[in-house]
C-alpha atoms as a PDB file:
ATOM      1  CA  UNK A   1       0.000   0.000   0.000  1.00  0.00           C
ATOM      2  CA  UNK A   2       1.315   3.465  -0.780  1.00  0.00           C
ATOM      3  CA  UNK A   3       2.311   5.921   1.607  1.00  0.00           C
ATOM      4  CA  UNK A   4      -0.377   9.394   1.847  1.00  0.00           C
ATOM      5  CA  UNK A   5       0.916  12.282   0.847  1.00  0.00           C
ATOM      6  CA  UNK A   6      -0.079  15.627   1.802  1.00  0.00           C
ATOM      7  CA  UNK A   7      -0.166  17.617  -1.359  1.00  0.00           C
ATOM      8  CA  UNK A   8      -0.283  20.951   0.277  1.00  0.00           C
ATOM      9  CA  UNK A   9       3.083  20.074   2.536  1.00  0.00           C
ATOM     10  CA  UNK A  10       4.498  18.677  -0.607  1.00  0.00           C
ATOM     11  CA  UNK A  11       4.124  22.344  -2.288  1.00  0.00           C
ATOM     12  CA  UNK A  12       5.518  24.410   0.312  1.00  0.00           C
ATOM     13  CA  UNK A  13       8.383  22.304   0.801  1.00  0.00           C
ATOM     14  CA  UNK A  14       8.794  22.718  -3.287  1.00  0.00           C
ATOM     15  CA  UNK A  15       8.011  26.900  -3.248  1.00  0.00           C
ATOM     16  CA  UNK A  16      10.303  27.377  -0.196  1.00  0.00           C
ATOM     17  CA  UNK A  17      13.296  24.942  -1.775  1.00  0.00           C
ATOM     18  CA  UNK A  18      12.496  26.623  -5.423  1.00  0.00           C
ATOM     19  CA  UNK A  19      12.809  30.423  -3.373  1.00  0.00           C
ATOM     20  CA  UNK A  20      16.429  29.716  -1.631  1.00  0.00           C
ATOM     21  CA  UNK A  21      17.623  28.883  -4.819  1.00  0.00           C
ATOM     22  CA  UNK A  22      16.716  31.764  -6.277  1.00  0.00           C
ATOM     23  CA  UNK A  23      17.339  33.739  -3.605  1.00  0.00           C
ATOM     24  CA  UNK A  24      20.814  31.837  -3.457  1.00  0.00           C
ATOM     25  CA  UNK A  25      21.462  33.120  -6.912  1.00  0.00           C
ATOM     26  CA  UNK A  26      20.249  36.612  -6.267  1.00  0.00           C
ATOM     27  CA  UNK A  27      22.492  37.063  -3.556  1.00  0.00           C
ATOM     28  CA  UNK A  28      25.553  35.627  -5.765  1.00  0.00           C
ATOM     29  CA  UNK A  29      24.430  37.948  -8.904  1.00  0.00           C
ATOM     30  CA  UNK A  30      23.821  41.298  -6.448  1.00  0.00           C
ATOM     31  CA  UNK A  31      25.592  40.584  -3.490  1.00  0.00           C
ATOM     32  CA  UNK A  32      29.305  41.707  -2.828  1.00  0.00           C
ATOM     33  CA  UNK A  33      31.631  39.709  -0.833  1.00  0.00           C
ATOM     34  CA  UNK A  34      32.702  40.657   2.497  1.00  0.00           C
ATOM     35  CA  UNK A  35      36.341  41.634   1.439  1.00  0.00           C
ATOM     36  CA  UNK A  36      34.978  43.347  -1.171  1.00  0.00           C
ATOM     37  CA  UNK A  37      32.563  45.714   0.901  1.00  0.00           C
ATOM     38  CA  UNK A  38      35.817  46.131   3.308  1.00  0.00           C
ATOM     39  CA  UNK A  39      37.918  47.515   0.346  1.00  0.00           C
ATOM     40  CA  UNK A  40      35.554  50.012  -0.427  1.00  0.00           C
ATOM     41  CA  UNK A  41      34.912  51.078   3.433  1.00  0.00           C
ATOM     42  CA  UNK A  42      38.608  51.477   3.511  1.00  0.00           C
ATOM     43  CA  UNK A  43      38.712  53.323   0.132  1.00  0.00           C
ATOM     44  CA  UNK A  44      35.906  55.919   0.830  1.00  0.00           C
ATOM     45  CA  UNK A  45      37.571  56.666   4.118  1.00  0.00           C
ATOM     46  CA  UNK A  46      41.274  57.122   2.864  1.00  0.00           C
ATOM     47  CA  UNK A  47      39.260  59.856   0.177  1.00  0.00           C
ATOM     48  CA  UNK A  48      37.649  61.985   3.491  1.00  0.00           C
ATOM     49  CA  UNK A  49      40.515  61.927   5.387  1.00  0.00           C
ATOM     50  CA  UNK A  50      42.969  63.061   1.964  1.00  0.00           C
ATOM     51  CA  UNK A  51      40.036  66.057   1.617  1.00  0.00           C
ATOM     52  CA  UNK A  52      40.000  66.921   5.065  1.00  0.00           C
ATOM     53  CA  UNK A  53      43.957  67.414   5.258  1.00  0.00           C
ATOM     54  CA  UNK A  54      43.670  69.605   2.768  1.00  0.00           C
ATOM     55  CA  UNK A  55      41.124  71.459   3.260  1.00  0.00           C
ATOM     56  CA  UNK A  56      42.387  75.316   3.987  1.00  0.00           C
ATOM     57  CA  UNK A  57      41.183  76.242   7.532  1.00  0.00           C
END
């Protein structure tokens, strides 16, 4: 005899796997690594702190 199945479990299980994987891929596609926001921190703060010193008081 075969096992019941509840079709509406069966579903959400399949929407939720189907929307980390895309979600998975969004964040790959859009997302920016950690080093990578880092750099850009350090950048952007380097820039300030060159205008500041010469800024003419």
């Amino acid at each position: 005899m075969a096992d019941v199945v509840n079709l509406n479990q069966y579903r959400k299980r399949r929407r939720r796997r189907d929307g980390d994987q895309a979600a998975a891929a969004n964040r790959v596609r859009h997302g920016r690594s950690k080093a990578e926001r880092e750099r850009l921190r350090r950048e952007n703060d380097k820039a300030a702190k060159d205008l500041d010193n010469k800024r003419l008081d």
